[in-house]
Every structure is written in structure tokens, then in C-alpha cells.
N, C-alpha and C. Protein backbone atom coordinates (compact mmCIF):
# COMPACT_ATOMS: atom_id res chain seq x y z
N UNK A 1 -9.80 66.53 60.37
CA UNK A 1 -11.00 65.98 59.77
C UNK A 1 -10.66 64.62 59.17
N UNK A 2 -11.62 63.70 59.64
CA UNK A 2 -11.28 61.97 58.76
C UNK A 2 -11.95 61.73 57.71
N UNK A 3 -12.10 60.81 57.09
CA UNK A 3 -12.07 60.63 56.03
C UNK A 3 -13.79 60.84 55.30
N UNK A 4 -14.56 59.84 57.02
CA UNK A 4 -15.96 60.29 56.87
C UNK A 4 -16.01 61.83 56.77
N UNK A 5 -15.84 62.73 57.42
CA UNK A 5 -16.03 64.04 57.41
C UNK A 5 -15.92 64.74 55.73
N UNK A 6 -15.14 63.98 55.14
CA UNK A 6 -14.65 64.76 54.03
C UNK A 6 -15.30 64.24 52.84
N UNK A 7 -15.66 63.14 53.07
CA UNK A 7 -16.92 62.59 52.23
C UNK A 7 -18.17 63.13 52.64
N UNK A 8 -18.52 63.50 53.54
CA UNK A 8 -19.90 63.62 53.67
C UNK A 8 -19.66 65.35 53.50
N UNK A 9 -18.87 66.46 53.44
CA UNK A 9 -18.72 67.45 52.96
C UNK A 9 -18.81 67.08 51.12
N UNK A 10 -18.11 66.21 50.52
CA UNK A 10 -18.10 66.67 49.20
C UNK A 10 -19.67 65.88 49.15
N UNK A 11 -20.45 65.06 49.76
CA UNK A 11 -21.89 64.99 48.59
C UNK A 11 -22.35 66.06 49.09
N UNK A 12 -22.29 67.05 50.44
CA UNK A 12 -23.09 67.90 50.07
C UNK A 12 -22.83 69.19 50.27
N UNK A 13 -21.87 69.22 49.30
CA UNK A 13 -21.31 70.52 49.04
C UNK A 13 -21.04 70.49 47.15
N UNK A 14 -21.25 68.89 46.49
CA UNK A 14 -20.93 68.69 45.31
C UNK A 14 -21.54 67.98 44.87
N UNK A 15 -22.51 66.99 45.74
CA UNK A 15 -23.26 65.83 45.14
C UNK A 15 -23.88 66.28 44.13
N UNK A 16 -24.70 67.19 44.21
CA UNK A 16 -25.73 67.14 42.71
C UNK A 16 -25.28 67.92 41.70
N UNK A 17 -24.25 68.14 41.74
CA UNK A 17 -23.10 68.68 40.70
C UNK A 17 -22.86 67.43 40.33
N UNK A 18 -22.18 66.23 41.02
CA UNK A 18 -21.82 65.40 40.42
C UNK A 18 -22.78 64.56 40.22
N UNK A 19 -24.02 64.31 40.33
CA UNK A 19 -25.61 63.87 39.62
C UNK A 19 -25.64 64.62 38.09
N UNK A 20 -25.78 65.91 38.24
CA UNK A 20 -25.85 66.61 36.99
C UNK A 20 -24.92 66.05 36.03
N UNK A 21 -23.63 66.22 36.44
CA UNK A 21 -22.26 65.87 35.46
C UNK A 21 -22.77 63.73 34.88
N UNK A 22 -23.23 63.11 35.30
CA UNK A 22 -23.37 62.03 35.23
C UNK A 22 -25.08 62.07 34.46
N UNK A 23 -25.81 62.88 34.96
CA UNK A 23 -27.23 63.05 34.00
C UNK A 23 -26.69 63.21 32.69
N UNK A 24 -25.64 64.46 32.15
CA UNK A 24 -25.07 65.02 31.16
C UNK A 24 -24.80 63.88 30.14
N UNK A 25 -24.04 63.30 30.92
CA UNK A 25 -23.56 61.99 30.28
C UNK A 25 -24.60 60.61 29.58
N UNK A 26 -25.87 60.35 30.68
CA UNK A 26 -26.06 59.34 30.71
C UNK A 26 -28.26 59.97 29.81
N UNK A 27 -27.78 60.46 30.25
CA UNK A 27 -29.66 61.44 29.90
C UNK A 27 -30.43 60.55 31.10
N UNK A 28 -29.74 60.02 31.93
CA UNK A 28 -31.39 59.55 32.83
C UNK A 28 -30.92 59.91 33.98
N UNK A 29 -31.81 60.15 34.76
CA UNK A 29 -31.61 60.58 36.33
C UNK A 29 -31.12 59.22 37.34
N UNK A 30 -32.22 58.49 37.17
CA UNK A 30 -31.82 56.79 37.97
C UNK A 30 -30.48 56.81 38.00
N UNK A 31 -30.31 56.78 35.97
CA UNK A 31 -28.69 55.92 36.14
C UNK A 31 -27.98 57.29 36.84
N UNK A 32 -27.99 58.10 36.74
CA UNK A 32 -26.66 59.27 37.05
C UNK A 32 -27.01 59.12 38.15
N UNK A 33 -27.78 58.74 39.48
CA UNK A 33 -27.61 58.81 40.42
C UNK A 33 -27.07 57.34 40.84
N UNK A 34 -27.11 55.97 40.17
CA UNK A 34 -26.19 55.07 40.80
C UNK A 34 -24.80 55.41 40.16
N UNK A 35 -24.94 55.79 38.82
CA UNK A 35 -23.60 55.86 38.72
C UNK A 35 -22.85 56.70 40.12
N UNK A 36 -23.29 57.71 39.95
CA UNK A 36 -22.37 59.01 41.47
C UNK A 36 -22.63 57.77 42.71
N UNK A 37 -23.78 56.92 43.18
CA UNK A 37 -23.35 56.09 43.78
C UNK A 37 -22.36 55.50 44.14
N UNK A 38 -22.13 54.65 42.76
CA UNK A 38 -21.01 53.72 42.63
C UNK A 38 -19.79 53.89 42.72
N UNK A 39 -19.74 55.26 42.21
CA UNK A 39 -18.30 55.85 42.16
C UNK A 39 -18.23 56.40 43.26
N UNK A 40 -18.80 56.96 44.22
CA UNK A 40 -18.94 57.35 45.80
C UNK A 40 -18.24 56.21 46.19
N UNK A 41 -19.11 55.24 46.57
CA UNK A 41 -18.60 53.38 46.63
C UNK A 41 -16.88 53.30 46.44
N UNK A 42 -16.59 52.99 45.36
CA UNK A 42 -15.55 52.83 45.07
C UNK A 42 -14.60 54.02 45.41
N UNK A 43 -14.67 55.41 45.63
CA UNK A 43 -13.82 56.40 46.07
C UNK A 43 -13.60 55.84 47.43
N UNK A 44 -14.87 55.50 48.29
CA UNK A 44 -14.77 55.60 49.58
C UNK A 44 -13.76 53.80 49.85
N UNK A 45 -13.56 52.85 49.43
CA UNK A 45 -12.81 51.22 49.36
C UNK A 45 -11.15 51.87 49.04
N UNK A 46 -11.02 53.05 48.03
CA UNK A 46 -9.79 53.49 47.82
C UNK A 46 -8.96 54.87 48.75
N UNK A 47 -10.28 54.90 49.87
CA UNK A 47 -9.31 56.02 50.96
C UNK A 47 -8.36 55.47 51.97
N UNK A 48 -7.74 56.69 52.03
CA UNK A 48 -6.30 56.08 52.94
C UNK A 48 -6.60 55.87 54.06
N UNK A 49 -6.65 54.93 54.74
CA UNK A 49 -6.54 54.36 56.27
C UNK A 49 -5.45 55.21 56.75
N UNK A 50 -5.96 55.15 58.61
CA UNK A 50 -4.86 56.16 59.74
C UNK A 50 -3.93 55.25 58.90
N UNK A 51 -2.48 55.96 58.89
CA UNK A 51 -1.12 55.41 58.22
C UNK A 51 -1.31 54.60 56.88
N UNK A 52 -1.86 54.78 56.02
CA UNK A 52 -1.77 54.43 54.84
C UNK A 52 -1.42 52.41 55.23
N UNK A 53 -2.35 52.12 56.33
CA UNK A 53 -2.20 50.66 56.48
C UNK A 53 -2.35 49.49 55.54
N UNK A 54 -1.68 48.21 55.02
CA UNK A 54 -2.32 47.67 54.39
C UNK A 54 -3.65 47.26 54.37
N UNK A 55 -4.82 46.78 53.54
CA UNK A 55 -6.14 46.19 54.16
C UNK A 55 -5.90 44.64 54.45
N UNK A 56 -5.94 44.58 55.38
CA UNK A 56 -6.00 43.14 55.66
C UNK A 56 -7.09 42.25 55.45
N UNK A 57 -7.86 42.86 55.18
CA UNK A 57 -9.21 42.13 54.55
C UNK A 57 -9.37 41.70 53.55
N UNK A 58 -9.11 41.93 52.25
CA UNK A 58 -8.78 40.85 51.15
C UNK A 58 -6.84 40.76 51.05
N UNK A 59 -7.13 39.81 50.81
CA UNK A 59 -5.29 39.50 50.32
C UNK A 59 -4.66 40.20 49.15
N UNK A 60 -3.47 40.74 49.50
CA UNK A 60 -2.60 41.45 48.43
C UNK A 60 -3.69 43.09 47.98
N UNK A 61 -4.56 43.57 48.78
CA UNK A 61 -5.07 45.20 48.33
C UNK A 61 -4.23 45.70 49.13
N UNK A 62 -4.15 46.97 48.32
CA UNK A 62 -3.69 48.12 49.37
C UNK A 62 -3.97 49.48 49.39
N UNK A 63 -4.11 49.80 50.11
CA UNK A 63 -5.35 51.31 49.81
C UNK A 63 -4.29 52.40 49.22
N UNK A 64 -5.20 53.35 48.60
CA UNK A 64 -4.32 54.38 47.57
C UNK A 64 -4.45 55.46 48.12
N UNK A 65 -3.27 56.14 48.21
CA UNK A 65 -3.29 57.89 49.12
C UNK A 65 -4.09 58.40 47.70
N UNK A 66 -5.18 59.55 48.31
CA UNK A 66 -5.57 59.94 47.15
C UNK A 66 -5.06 61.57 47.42
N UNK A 67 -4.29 61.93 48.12
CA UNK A 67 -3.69 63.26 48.43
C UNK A 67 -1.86 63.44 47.53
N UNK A 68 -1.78 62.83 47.04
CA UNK A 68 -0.19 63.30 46.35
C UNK A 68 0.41 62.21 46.74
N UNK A 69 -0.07 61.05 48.28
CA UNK A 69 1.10 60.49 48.42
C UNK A 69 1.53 60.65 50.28
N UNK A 70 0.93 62.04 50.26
CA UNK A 70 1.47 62.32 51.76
C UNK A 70 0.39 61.50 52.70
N UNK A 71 1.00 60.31 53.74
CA UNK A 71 -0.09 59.60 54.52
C UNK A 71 -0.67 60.31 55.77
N UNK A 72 -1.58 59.72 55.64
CA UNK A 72 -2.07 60.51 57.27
C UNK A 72 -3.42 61.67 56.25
N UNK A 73 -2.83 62.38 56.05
CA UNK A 73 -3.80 63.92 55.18
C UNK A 73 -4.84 63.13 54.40
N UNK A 74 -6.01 64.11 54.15
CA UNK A 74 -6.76 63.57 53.36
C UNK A 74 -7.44 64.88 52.56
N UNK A 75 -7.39 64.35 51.01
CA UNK A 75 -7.85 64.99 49.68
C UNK A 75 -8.75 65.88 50.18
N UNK A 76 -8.49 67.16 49.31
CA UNK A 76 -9.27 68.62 49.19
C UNK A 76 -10.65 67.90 48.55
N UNK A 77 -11.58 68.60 48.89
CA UNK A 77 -12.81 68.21 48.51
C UNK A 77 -13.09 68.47 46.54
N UNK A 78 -11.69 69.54 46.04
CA UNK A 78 -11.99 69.59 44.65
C UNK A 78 -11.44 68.47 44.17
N UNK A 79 -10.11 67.89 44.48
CA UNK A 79 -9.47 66.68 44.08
C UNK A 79 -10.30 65.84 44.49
N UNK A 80 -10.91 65.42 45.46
CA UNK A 80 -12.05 64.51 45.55
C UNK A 80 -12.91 64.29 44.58
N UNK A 81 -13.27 65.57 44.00
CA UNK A 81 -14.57 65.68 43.34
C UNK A 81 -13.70 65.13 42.00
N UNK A 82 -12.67 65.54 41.71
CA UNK A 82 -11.82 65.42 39.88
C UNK A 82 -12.10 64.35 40.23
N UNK A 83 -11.42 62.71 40.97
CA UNK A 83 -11.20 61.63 41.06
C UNK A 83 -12.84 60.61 40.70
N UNK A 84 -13.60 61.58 41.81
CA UNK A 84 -15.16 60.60 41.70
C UNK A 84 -15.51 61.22 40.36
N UNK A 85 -15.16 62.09 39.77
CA UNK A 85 -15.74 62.58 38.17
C UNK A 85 -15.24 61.70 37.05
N UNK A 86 -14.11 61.55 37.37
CA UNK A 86 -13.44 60.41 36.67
C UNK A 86 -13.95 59.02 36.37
N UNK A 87 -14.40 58.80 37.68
CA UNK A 87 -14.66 57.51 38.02
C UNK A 87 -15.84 57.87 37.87
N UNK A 88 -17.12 58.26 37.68
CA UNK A 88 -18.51 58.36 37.33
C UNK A 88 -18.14 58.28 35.70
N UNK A 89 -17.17 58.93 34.89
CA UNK A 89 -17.07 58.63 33.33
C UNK A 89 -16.70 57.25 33.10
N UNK A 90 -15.97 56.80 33.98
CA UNK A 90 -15.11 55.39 33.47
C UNK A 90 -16.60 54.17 34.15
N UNK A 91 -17.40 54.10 34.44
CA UNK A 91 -18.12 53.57 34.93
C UNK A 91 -19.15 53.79 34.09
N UNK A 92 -19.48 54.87 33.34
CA UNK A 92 -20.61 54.94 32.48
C UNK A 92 -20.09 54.42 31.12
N UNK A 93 -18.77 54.61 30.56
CA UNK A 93 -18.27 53.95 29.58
C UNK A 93 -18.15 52.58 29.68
N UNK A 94 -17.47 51.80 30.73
CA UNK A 94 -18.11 50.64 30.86
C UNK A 94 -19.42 49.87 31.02
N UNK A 95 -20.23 50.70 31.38
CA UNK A 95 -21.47 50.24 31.29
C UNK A 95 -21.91 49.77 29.82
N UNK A 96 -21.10 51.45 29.02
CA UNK A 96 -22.04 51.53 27.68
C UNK A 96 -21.43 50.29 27.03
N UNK A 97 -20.43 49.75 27.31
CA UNK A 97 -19.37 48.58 26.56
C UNK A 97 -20.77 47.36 27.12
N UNK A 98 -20.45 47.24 28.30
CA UNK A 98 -21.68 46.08 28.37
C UNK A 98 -22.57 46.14 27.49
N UNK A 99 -23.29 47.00 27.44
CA UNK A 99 -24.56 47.09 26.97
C UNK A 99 -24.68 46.71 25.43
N UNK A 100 -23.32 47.12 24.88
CA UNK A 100 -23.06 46.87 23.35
C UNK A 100 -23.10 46.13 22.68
N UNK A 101 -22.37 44.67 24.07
CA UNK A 101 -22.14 43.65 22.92
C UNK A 101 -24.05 43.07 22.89
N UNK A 102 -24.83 43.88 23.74
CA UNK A 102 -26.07 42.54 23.27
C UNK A 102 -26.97 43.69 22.71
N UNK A 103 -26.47 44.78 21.95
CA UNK A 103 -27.28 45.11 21.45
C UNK A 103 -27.74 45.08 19.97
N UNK A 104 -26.93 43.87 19.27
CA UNK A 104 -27.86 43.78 18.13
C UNK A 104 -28.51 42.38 18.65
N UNK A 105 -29.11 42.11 19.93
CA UNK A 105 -29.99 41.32 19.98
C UNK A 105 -31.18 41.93 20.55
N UNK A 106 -31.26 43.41 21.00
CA UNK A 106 -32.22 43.93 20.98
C UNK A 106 -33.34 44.62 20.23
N UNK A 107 -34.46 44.63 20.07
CA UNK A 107 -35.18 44.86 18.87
C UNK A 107 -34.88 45.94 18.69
N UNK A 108 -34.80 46.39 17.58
CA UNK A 108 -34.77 48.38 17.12
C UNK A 108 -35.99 48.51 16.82
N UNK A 109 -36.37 49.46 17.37
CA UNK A 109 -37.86 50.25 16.62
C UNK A 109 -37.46 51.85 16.58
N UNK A 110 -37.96 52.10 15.49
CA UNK A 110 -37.60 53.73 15.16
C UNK A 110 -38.79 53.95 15.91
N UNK A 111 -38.24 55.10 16.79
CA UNK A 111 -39.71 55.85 17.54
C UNK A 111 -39.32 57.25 17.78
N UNK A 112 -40.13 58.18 17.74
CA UNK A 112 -39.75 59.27 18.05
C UNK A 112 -40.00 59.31 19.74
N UNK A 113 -39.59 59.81 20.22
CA UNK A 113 -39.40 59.73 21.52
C UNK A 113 -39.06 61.43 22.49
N UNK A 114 -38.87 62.29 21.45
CA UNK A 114 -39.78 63.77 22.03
C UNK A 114 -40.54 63.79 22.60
N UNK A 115 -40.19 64.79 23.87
CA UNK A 115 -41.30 65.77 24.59
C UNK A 115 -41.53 66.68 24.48
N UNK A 116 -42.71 67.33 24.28
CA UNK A 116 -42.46 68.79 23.77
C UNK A 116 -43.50 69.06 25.00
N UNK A 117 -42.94 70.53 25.16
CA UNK A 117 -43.34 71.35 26.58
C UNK A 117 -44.05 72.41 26.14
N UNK A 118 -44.35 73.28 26.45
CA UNK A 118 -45.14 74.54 26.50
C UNK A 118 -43.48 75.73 26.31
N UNK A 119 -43.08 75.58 27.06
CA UNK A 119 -42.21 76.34 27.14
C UNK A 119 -40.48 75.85 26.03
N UNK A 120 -40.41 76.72 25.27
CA UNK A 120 -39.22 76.67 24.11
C UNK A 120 -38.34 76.13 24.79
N UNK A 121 -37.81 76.97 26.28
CA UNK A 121 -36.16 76.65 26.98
C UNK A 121 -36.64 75.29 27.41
N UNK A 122 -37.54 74.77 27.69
CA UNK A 122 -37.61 73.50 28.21
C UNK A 122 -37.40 72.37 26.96
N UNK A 123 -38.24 72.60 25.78
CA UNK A 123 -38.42 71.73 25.00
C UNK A 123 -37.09 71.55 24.19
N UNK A 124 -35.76 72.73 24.25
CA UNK A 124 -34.89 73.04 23.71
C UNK A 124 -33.89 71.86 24.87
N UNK A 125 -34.02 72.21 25.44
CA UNK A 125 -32.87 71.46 26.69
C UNK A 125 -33.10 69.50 26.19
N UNK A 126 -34.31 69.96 26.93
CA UNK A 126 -34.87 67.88 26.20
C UNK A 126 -34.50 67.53 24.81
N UNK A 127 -34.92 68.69 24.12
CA UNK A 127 -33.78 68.12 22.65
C UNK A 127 -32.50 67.75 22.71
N UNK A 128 -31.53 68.45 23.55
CA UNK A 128 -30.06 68.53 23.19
C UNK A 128 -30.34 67.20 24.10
N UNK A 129 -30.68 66.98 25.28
CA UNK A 129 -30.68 65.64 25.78
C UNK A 129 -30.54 64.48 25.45
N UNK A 130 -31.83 64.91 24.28
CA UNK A 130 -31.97 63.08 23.92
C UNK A 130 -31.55 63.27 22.44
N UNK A 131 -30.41 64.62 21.77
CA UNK A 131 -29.66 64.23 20.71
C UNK A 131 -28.16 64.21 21.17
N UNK A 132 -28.35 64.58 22.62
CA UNK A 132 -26.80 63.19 23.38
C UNK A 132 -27.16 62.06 23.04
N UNK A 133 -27.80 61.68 23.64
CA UNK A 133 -28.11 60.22 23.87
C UNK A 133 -27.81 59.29 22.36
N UNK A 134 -27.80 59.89 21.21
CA UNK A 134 -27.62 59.52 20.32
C UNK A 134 -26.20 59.28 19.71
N UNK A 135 -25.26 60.32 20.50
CA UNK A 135 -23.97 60.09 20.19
C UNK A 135 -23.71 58.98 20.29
N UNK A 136 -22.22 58.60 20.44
CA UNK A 136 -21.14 57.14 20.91
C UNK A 136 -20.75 58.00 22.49
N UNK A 137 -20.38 57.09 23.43
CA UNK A 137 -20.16 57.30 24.57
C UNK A 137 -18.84 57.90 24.63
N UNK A 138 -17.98 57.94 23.58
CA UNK A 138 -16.85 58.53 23.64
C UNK A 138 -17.11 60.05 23.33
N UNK A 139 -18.06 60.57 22.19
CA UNK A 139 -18.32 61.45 21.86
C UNK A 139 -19.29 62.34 22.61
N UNK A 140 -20.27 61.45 23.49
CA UNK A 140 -20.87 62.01 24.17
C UNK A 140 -19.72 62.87 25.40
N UNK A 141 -19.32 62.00 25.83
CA UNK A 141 -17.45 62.66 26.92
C UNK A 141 -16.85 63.33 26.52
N UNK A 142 -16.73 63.65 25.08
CA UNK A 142 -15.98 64.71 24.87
C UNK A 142 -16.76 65.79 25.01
N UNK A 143 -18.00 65.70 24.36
CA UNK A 143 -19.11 67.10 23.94
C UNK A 143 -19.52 67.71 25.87
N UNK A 144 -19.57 66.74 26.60
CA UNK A 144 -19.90 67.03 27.87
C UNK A 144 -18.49 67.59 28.64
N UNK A 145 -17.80 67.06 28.35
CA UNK A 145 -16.10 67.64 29.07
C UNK A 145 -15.92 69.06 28.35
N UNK A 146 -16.03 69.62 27.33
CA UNK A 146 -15.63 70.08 26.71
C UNK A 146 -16.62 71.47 26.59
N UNK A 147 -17.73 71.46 26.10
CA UNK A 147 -18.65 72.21 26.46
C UNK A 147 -19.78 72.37 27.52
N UNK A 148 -19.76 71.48 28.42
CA UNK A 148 -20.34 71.36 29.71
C UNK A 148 -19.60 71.66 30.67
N UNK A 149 -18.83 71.40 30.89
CA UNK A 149 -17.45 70.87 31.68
C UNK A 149 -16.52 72.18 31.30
N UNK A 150 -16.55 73.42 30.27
CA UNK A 150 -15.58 73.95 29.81
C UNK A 150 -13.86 73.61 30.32
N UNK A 151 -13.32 72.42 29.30
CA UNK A 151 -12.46 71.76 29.75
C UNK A 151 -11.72 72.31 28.33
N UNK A 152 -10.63 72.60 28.41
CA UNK A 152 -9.72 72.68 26.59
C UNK A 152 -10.18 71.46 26.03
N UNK A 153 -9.36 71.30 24.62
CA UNK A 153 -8.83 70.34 24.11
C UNK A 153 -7.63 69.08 24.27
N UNK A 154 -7.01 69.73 25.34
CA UNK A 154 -6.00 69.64 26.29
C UNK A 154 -6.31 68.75 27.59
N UNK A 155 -7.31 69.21 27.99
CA UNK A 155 -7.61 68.62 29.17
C UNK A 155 -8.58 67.60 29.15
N UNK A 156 -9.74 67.28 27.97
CA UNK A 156 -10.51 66.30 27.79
C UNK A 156 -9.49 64.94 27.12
N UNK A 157 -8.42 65.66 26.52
CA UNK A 157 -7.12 64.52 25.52
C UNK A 157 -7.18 63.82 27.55
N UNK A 158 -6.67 64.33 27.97
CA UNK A 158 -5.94 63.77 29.35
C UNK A 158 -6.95 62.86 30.18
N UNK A 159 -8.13 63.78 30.23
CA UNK A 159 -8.83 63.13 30.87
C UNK A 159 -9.51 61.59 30.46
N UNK A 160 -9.83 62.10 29.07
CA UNK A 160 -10.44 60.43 28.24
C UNK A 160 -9.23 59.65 27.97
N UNK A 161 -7.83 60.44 28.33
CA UNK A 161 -6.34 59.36 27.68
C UNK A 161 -6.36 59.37 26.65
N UNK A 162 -6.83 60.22 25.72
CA UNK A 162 -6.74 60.46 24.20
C UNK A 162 -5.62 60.97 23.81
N UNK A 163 -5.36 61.19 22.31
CA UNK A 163 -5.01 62.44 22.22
C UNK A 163 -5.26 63.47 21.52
N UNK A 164 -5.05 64.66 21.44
CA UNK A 164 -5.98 65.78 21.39
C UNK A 164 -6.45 65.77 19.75
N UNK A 165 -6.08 65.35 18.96
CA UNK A 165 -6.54 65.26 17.63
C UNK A 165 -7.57 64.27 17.32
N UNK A 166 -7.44 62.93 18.11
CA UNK A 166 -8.81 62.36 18.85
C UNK A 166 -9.87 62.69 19.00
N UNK A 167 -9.63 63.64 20.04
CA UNK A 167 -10.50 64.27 21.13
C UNK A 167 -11.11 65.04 20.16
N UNK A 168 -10.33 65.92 19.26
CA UNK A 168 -11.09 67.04 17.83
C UNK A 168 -11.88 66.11 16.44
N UNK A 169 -11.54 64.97 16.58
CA UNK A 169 -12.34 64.33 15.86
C UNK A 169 -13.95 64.01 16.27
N UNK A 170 -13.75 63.61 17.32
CA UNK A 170 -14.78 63.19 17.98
C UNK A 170 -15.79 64.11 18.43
N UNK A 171 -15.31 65.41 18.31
CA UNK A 171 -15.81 66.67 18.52
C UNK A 171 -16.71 67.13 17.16
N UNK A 172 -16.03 66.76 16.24
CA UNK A 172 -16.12 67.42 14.91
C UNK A 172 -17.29 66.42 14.65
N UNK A 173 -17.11 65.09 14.76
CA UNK A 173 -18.31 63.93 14.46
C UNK A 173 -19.51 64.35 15.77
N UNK A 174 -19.41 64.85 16.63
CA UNK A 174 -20.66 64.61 16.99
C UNK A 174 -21.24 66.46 17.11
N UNK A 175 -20.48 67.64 17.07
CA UNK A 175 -21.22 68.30 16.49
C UNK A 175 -21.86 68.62 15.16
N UNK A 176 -21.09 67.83 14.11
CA UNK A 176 -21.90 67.46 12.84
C UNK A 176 -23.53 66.78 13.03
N UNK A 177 -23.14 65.38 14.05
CA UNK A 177 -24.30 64.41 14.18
C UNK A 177 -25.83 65.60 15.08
N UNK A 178 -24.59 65.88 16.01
CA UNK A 178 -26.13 67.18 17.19
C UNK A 178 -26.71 68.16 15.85
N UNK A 179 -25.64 68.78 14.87
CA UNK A 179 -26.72 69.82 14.15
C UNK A 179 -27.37 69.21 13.52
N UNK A 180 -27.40 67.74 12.77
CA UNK A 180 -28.32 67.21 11.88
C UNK A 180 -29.40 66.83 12.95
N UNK A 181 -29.27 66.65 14.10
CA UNK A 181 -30.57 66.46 14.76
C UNK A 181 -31.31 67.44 15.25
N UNK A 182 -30.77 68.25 15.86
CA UNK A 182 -31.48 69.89 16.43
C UNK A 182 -31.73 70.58 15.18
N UNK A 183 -31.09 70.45 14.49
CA UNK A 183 -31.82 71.57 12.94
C UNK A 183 -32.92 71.28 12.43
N UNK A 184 -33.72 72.17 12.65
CA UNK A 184 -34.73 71.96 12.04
C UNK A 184 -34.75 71.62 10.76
N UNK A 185 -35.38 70.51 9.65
CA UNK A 185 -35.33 69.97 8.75
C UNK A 185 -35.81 71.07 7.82
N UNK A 186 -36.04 71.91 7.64
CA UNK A 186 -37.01 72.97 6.79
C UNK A 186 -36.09 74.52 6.75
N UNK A 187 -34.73 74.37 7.56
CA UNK A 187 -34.18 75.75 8.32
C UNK A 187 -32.87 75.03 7.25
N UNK A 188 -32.45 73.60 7.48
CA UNK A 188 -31.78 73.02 6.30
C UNK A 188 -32.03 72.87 4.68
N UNK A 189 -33.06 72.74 4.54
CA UNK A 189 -33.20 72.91 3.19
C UNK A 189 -33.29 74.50 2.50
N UNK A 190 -33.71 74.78 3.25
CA UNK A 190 -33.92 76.23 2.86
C UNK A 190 -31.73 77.33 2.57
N UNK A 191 -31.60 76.67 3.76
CA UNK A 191 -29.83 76.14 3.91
C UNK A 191 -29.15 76.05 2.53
N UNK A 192 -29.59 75.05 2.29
CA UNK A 192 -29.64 74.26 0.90
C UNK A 192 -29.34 74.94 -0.60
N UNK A 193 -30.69 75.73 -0.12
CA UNK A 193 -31.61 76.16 -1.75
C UNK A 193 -30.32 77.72 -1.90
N UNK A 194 -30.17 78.11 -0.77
CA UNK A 194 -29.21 79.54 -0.75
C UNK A 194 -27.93 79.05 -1.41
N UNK A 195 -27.28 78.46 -1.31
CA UNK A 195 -26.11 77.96 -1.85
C UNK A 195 -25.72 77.89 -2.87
């Protein structure tokens, strides 16, 4: 099997796994689907050519075995999937860096920005959504690696290049920040008054 074959097995055997994993992250559908784009993109510029050839098409690249190393073979569709997961996080964190430096030139307006549904599990889900969206992009990666992702403490340190006391900070700050937003304001005071 070449390389096309094994790409076009993982989008559709994993694509909207890896849409979802990038929605998780990003709360919008658009972006999580260019992001898994992009990082599709870029997986597919870094596969190994027959014999791990140089590219002769730009000067000084050279394509990366994404199998251990051994040329010729090409990546299991789960190592495929770890690598483009990777690269869908490191692409949404850079984004969020762009976006940063011009955002105290964007206007702030406090708005509430809830949907509320008919149905609790729905209106419950859209909450936790858009009280991601409120995290830091680091914190949002951990809370999604970690309890989405059921990844240790161990394995989100590795994956974000942290290290794991990091990784528990960042944990600790944004499930503090999610319960002050999902708690109901009235379920807290009452919280409060018991104490």
C-alpha cells in the first residue's frame, strides 16, 4: 500500500475523529475542519518518497520517514493519526499566538453569547463549549488531552512538551475557571451560605 492509500484510509477511517478532536479545541466547526485540513496538508509534504529520496524541488528539504526510520514502509494509520493530532494542536496554538498580538486592538464587548435548547444534554454540551472557549489555549490542550483525549498527566506533559506539574497547574486553573462558569450562580451562593 503507498502512501496515497494510507492517507485516504486514515480520513476515512479517522477524519471526523480528527474534526471532533480539533472542534474540542477550537469550538468552531469551519476552523476544526481547516485546521485537520492543514495538518492533512502538511502530513501529506512530510511523507516518505519510494527510498526516502531527497525532494528536489525546493533546495536543502528532505522528507521525514514517519515510520521509525525504516525507508520504503509506510506509518500505521494510528501513528498517522498521533502525528496529524499533533500537528492539528500545534497549528491551533499558533493560530491562537497570531491572533493575540492584535487583540487588544479589537473591540471587547461583554455579550452573552448562549444558546439555550429545549433539550438539557444539548444546552449542557454548548455550555462546556463555549466555557472552553474561554480558557488560554494552553489550558484549553490540557483540559481536552486530558479529559477528552483520556491522556495521564504523563502523556499531555509530553505531548504539550511540558512538564507534568505544568500540565497540573494548568489543569487546576482552568477547572477552577470551567466551575465558575458552568455553576450556576445561585447553586454557589447557596455553596456559600452552608459554610
Amino acid at each position: 500500500m503507498g502512501w496515497h492509500e494510507d492517507l485516504e484510509t486514515l480520513v476515512a477511517q479517522r477524519g471526523s475523529v480528527l474534526v471532533g478532536y480539533a472542534y474540542t479545541l477550537c469550538g468552531d466547526v469551519r476552523q476544526a475542519e481547516d485546521l485537520v485540513q492543514e495538518a492533512l496538508v502538511k502530513y501529506c509534504s512530510r511523507l516518505v518518497r519510494p527510498g526516502g529520496r531527497r525532494d528536489r524541488t525546493t533546495p536543502g528539504m528532505h522528507t521525514v520517514p514517519l515510520d521509525g526510520g525504516a525507508r520504503g514502509k509506510h506509518a500505521p494509520v494510528e501513528f498517522a493519526e498521533a502525528y496529524v493530532r499533533r500537528m492539528v494542536l500545534n497549528l491551533y496554538l499558533d493560530g491562537w499566538r497570531r491572533r493575540k498580538r492584535w487583540a487588544d486592538i479589537e473591540p471587547r464587548v461583554a455579550t452573552d453569547d448562549r444558546v439555550r435548547f429545549p433539550d438539557s444534554g444539548i444546552t449542557a454540551r454548548a455550555d462546556v463549549v463555549q466555557a472552553l472557549t474561554r480558557l488560554s489555549p494552553r489550558q484549553r490542550a490540557c483540559v481536552v488531552l486530558r479529559y477528552f483525549e483520556d491522556m495521564t498527566i504523563e502523556q499531555v506533559a509530553e505531548t504539550l512538551g511540558n512538564a507534568p506539574g505544568t500540565v497540573k497547574r494548568h489543569l487546576h486553573d482552568a477547572l477552577h475557571a470551567l466551575r465558575d462558569v458552568l455553576e450556576p450562580a445561585g447553586a454557589a451562593a447557596a455553596e456559600g451560605a452552608l459554610r
